[in-house]
PDB file of N, CA and C in Angstrom:
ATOM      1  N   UNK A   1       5.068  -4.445  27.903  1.00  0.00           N
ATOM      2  CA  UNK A   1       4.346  -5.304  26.989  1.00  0.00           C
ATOM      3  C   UNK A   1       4.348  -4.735  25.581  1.00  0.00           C
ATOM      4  N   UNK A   2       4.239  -3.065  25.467  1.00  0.00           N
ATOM      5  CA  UNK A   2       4.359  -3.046  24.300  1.00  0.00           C
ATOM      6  C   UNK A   2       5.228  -3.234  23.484  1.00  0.00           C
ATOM      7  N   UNK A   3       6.595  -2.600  24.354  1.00  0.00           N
ATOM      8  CA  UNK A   3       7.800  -2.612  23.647  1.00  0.00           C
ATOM      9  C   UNK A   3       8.417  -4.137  23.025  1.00  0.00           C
ATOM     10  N   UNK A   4       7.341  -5.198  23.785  1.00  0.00           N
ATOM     11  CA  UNK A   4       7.664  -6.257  23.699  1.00  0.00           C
ATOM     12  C   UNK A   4       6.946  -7.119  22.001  1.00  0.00           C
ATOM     13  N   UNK A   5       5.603  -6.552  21.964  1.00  0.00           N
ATOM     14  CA  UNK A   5       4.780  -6.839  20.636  1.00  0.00           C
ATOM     15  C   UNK A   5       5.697  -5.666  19.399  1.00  0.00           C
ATOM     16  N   UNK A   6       6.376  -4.588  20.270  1.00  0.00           N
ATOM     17  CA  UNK A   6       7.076  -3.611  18.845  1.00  0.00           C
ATOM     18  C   UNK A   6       7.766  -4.555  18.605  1.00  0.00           C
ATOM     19  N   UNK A   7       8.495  -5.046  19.402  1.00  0.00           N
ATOM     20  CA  UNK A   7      10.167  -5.419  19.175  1.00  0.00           C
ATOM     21  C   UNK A   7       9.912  -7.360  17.910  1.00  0.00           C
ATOM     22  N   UNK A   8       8.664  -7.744  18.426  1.00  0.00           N
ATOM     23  CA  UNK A   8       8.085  -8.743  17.355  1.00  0.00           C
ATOM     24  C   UNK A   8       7.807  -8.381  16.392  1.00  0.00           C
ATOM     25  N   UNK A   9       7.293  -7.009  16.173  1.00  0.00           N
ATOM     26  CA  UNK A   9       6.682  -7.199  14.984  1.00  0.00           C
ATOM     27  C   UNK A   9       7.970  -6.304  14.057  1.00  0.00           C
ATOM     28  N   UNK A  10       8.939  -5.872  14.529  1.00  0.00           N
ATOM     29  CA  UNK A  10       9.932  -5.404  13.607  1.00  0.00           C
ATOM     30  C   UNK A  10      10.908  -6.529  13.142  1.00  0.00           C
ATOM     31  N   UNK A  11      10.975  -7.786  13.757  1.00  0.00           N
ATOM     32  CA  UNK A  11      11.496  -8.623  13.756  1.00  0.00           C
ATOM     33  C   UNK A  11      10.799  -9.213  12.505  1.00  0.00           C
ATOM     34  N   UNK A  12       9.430  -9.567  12.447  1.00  0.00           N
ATOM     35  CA  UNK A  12       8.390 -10.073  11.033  1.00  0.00           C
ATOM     36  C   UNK A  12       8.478  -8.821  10.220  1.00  0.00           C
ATOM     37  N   UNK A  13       8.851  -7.566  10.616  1.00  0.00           N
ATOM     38  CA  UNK A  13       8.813  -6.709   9.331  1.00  0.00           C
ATOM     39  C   UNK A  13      10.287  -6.935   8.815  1.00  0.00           C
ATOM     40  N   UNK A  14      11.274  -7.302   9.239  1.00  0.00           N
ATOM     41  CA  UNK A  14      12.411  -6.766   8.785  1.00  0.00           C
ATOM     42  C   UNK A  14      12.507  -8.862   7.865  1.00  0.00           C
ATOM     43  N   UNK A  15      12.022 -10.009   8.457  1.00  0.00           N
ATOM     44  CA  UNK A  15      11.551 -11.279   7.776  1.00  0.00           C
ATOM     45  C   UNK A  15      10.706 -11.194   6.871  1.00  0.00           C
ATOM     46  N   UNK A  16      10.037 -10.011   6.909  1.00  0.00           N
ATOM     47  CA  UNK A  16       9.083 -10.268   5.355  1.00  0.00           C
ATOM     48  C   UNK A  16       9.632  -9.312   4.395  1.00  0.00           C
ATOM     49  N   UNK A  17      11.314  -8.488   4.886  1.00  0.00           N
ATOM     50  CA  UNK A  17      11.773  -7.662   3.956  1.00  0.00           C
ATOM     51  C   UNK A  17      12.583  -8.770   2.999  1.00  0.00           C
ATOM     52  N   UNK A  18      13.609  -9.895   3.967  1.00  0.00           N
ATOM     53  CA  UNK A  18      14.521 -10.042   3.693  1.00  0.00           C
ATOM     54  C   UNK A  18      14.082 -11.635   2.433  1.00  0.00           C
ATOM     55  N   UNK A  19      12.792 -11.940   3.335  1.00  0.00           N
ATOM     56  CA  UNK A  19      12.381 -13.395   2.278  1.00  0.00           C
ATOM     57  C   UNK A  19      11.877 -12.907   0.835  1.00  0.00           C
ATOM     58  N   UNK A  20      12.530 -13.227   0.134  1.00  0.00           N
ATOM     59  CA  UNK A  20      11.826 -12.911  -1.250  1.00  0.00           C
ATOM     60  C   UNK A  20      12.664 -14.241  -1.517  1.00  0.00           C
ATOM     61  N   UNK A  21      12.499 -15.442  -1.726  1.00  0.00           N
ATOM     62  CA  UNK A  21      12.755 -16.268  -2.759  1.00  0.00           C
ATOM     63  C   UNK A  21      11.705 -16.859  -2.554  1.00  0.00           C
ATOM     64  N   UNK A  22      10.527 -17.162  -1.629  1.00  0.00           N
ATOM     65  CA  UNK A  22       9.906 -18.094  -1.584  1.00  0.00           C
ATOM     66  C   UNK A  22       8.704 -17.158  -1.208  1.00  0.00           C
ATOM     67  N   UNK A  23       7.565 -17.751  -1.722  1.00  0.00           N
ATOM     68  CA  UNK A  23       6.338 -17.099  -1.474  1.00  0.00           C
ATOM     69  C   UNK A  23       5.825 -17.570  -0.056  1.00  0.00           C
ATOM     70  N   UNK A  24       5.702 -18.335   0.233  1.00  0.00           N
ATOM     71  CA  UNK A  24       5.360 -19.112   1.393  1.00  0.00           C
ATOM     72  C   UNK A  24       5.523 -18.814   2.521  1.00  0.00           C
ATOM     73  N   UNK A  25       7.300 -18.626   2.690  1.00  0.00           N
ATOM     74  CA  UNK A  25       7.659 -17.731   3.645  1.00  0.00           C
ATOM     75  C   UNK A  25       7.274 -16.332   4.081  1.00  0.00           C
ATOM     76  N   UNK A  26       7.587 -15.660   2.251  1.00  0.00           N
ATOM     77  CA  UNK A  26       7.052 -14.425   2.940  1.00  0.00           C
ATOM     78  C   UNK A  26       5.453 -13.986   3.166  1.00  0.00           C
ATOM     79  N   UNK A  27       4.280 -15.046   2.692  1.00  0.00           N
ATOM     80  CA  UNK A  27       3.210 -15.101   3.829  1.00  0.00           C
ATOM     81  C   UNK A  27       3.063 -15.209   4.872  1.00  0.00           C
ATOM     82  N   UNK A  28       3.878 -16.160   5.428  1.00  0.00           N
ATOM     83  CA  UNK A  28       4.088 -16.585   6.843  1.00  0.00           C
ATOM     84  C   UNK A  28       4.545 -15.461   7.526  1.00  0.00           C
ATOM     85  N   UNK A  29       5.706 -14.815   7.121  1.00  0.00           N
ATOM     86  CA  UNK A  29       6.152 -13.516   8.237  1.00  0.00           C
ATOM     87  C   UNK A  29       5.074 -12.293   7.682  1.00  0.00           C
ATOM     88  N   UNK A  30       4.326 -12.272   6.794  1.00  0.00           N
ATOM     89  CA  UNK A  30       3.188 -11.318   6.254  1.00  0.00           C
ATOM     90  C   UNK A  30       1.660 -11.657   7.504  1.00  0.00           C
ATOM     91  N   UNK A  31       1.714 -12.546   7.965  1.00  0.00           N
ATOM     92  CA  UNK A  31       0.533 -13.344   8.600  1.00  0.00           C
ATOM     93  C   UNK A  31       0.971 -12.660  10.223  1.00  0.00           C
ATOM     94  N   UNK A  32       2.459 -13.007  10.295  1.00  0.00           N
ATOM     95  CA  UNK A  32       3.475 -12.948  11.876  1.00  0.00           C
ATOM     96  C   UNK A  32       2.907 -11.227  12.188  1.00  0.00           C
ATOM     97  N   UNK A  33       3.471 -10.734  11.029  1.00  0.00           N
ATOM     98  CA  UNK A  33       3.054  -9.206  11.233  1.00  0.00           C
ATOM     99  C   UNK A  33       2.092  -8.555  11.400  1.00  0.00           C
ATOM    100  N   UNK A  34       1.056  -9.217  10.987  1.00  0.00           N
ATOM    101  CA  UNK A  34      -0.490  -8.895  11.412  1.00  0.00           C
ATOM    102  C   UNK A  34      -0.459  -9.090  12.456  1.00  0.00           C
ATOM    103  N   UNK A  35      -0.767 -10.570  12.876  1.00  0.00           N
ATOM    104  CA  UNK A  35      -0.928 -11.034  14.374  1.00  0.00           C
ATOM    105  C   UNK A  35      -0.557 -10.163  15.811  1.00  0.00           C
ATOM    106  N   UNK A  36       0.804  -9.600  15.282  1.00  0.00           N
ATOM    107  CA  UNK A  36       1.735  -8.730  16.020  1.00  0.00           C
ATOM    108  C   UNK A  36       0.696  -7.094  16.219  1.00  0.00           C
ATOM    109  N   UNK A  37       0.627  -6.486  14.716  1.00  0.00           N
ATOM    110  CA  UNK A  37      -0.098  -5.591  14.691  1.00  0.00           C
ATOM    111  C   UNK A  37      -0.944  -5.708  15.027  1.00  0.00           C
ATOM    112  N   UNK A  38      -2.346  -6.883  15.146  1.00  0.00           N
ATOM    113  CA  UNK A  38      -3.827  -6.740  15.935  1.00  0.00           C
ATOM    114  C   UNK A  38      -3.448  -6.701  18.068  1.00  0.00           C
ATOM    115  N   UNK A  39      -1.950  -7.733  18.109  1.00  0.00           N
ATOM    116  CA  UNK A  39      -2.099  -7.698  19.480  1.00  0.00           C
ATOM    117  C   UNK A  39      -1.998  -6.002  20.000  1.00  0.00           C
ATOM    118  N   UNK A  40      -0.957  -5.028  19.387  1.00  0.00           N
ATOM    119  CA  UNK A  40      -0.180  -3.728  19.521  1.00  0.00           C
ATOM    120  C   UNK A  40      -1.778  -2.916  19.423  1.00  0.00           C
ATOM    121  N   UNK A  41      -2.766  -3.321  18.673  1.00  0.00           N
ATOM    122  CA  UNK A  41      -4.287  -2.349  18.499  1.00  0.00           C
ATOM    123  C   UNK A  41      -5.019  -2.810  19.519  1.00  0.00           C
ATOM    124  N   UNK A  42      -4.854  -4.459  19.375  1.00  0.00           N
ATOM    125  CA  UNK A  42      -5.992  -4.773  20.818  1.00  0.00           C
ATOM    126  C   UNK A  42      -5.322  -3.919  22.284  1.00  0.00           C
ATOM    127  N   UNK A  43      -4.445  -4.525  22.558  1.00  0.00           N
ATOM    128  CA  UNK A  43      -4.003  -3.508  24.199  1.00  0.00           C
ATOM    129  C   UNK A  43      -4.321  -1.878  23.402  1.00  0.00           C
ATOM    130  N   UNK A  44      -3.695  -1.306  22.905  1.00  0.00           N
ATOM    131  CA  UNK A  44      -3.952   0.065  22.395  1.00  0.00           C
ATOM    132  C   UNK A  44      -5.187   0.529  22.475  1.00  0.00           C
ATOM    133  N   UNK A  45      -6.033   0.119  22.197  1.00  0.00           N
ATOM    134  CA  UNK A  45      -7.982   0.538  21.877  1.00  0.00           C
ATOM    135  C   UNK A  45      -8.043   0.067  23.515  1.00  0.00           C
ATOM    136  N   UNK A  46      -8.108  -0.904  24.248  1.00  0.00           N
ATOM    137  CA  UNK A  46      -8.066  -1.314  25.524  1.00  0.00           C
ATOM    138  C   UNK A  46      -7.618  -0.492  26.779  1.00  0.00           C
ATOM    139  N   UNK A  47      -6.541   0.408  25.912  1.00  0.00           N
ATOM    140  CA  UNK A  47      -5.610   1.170  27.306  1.00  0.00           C
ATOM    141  C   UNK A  47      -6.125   2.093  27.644  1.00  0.00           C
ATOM    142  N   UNK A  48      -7.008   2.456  26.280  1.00  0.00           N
ATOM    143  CA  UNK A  48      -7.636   4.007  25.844  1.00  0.00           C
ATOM    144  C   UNK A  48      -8.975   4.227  26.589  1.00  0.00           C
ATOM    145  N   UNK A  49      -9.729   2.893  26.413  1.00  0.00           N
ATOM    146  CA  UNK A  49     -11.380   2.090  27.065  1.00  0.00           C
ATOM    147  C   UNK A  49     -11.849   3.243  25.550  1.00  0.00           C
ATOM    148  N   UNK A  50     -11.524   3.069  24.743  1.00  0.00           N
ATOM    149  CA  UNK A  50     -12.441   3.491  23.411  1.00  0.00           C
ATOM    150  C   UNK A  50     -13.077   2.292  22.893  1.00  0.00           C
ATOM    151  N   UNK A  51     -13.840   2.105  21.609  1.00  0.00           N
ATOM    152  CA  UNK A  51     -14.767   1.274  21.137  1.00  0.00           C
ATOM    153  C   UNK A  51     -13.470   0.115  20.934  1.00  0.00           C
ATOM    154  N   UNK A  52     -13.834  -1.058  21.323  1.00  0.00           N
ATOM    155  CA  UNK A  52     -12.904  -2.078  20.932  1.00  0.00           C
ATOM    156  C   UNK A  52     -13.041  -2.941  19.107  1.00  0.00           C
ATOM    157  N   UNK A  53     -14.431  -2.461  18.642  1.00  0.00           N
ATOM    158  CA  UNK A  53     -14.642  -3.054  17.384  1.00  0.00           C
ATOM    159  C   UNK A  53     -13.448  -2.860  16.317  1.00  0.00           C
ATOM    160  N   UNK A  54     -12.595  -1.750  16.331  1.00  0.00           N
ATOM    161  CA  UNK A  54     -11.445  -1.531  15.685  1.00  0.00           C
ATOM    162  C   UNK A  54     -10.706  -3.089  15.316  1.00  0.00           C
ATOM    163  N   UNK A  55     -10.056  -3.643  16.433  1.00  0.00           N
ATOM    164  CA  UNK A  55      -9.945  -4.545  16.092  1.00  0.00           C
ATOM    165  C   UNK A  55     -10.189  -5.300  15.240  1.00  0.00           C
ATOM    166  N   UNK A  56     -11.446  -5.685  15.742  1.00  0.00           N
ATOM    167  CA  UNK A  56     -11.974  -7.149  15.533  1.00  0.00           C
ATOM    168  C   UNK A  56     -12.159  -6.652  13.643  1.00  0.00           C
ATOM    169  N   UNK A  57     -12.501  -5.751  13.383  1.00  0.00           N
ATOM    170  CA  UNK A  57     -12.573  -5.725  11.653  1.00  0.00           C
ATOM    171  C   UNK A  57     -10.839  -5.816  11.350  1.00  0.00           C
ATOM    172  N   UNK A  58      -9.979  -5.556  11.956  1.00  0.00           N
ATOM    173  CA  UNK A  58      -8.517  -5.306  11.360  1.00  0.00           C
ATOM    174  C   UNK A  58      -8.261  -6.786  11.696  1.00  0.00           C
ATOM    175  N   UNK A  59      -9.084  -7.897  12.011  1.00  0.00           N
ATOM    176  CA  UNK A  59      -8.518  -9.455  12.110  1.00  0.00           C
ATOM    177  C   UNK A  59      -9.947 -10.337  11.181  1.00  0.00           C
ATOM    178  N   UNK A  60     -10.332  -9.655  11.012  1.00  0.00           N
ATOM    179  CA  UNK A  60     -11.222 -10.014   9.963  1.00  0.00           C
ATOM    180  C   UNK A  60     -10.306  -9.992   8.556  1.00  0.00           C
ATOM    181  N   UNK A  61     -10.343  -8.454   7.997  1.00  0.00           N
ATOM    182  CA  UNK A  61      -9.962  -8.032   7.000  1.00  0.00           C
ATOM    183  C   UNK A  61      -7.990  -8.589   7.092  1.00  0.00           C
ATOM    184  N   UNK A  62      -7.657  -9.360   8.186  1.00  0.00           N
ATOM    185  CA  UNK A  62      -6.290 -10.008   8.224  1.00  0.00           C
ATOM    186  C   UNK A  62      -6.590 -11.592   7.355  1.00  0.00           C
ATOM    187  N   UNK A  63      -7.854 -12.051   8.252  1.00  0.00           N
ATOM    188  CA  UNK A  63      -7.981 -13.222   7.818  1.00  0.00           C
ATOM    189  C   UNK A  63      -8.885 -13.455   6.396  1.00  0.00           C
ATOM    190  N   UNK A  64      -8.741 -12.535   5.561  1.00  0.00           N
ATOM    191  CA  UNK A  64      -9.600 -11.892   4.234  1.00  0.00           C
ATOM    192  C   UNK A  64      -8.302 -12.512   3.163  1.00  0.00           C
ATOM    193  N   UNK A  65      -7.089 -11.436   3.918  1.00  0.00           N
ATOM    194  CA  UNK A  65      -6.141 -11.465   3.483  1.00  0.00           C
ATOM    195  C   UNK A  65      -4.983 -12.498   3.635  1.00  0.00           C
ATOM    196  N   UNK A  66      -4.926 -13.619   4.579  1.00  0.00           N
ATOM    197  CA  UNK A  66      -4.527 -14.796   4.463  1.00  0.00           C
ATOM    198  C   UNK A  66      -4.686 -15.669   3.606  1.00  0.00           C
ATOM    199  N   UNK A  67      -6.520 -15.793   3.174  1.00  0.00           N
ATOM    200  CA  UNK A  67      -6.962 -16.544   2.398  1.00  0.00           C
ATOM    201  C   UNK A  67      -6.680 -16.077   1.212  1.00  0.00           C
ATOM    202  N   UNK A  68      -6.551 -14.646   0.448  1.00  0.00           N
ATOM    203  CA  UNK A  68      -6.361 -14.366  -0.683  1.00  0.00           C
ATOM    204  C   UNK A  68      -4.497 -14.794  -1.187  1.00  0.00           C
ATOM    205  N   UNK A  69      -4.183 -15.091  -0.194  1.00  0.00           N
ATOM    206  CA  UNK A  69      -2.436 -15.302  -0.309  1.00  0.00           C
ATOM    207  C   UNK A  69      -2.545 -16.844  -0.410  1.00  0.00           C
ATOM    208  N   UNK A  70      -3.379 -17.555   0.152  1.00  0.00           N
ATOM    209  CA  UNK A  70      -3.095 -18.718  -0.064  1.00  0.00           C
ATOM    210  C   UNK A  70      -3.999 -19.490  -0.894  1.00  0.00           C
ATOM    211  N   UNK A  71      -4.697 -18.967  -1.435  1.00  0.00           N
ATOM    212  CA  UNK A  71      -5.182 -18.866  -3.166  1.00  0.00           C
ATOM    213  C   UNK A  71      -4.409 -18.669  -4.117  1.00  0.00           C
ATOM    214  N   UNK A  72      -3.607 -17.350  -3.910  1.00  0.00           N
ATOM    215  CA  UNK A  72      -2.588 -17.411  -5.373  1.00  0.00           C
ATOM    216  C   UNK A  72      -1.436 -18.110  -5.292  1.00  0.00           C
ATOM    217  N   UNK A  73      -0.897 -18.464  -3.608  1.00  0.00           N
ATOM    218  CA  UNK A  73       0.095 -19.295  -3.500  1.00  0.00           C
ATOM    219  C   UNK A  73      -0.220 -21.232  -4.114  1.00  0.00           C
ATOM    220  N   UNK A  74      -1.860 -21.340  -4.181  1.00  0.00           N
ATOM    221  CA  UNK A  74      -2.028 -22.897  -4.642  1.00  0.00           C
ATOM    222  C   UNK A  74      -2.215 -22.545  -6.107  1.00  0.00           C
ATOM    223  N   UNK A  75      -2.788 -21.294  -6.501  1.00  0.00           N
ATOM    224  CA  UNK A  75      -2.343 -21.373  -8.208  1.00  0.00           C
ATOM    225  C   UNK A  75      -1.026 -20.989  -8.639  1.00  0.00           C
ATOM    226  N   UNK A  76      -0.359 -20.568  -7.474  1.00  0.00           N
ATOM    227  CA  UNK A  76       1.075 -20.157  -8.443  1.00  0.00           C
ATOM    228  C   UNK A  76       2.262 -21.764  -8.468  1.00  0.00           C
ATOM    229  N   UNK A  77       1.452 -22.601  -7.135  1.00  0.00           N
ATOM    230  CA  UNK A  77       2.135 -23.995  -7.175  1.00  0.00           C
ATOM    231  C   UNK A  77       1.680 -24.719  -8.562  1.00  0.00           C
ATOM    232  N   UNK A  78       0.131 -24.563  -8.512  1.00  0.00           N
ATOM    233  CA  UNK A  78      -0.512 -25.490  -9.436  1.00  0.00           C
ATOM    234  C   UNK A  78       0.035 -25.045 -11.221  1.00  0.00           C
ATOM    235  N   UNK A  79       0.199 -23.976 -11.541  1.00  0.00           N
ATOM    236  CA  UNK A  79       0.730 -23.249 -13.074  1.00  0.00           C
ATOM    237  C   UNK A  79       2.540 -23.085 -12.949  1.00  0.00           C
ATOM    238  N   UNK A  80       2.661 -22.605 -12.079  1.00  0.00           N
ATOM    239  CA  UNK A  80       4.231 -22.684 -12.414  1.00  0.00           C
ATOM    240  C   UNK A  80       5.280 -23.999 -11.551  1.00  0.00           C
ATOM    241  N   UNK A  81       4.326 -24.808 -10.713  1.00  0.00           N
ATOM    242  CA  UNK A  81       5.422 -26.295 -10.004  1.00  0.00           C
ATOM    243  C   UNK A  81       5.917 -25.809  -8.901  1.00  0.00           C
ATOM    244  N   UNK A  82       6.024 -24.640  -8.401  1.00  0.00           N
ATOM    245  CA  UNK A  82       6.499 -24.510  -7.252  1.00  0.00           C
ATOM    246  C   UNK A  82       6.377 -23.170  -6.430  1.00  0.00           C
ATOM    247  N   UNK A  83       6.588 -22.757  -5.415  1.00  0.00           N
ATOM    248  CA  UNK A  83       6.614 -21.113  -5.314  1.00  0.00           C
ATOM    249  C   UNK A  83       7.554 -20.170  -5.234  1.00  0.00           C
ATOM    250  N   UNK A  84       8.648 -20.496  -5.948  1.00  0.00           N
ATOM    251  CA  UNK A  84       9.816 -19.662  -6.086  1.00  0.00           C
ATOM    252  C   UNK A  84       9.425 -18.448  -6.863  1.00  0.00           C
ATOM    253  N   UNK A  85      10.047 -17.415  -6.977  1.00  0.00           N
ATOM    254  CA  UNK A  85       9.736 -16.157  -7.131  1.00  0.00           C
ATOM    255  C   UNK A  85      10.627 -16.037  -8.437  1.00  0.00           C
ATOM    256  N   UNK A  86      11.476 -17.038  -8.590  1.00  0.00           N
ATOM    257  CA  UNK A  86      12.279 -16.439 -10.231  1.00  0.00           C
ATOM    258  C   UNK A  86      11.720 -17.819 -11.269  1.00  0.00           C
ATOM    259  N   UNK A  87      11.023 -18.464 -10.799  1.00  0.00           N
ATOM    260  CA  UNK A  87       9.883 -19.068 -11.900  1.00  0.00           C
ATOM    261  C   UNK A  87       8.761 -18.473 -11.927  1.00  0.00           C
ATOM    262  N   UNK A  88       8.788 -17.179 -11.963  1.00  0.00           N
ATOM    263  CA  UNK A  88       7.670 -16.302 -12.295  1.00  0.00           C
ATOM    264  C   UNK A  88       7.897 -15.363 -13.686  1.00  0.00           C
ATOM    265  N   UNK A  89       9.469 -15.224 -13.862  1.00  0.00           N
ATOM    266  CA  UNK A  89      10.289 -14.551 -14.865  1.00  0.00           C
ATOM    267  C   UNK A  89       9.905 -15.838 -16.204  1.00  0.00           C
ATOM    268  N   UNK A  90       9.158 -15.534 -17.182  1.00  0.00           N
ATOM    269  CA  UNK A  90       9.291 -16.368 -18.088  1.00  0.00           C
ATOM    270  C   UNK A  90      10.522 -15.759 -19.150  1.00  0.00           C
ATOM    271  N   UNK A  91      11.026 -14.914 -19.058  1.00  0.00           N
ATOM    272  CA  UNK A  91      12.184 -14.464 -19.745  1.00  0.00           C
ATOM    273  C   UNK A  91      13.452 -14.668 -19.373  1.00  0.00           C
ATOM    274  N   UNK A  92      13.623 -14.861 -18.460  1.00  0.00           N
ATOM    275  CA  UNK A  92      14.589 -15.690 -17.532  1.00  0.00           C
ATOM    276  C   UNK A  92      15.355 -16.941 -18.677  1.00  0.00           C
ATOM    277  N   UNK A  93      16.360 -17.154 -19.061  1.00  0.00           N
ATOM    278  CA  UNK A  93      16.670 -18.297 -19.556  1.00  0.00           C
ATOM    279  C   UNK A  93      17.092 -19.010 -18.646  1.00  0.00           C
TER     280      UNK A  93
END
């Protein structure tokens, strides 16, 4: 099982290396990789029978951080028209 949540979440790490044109995306595999990382802590803290609260703050402070991405992703639609990453370059001709 674990090798099975590693082998996901290198898969969303190596998708949130390769997306850089679009913001969107690379939230989405930024979101994949959490998810991945809380399942790899939940069994982990579980296998151990240590305090399980670990977690539950590392999917808190995930879903802290979803919302702060998709805040700057509706102002970066709403000021620059879209979420491409090279309409962020105003020097760009």
């Amino acid at each position: 099982m674990f090798l099975f949540l590693f082998g996901y979440s290198i898969i969303f790490l190596l998708s949130f290396i390769s997306k850089r044109k679009h913001l969107l995306a690379t939230l989405l595999s930024l979101e994949g990789l959490m998810l991945m990382l809380f399942a790899l802590l939940y069994l982990y803290s579980f296998s151990l029978s240590s305090n399980g609260n670990f977690p539950l703050v590392f999917l808190t402070l995930t879903a802290c951080e979803g919302a702060l991405g998709l805040s700057l992703l509706v102002s970066l639609v709403r000021t620059h028209g879209g979420d491409q990453f090279s309409s962020l370059n105003s020097l760009q001709c």
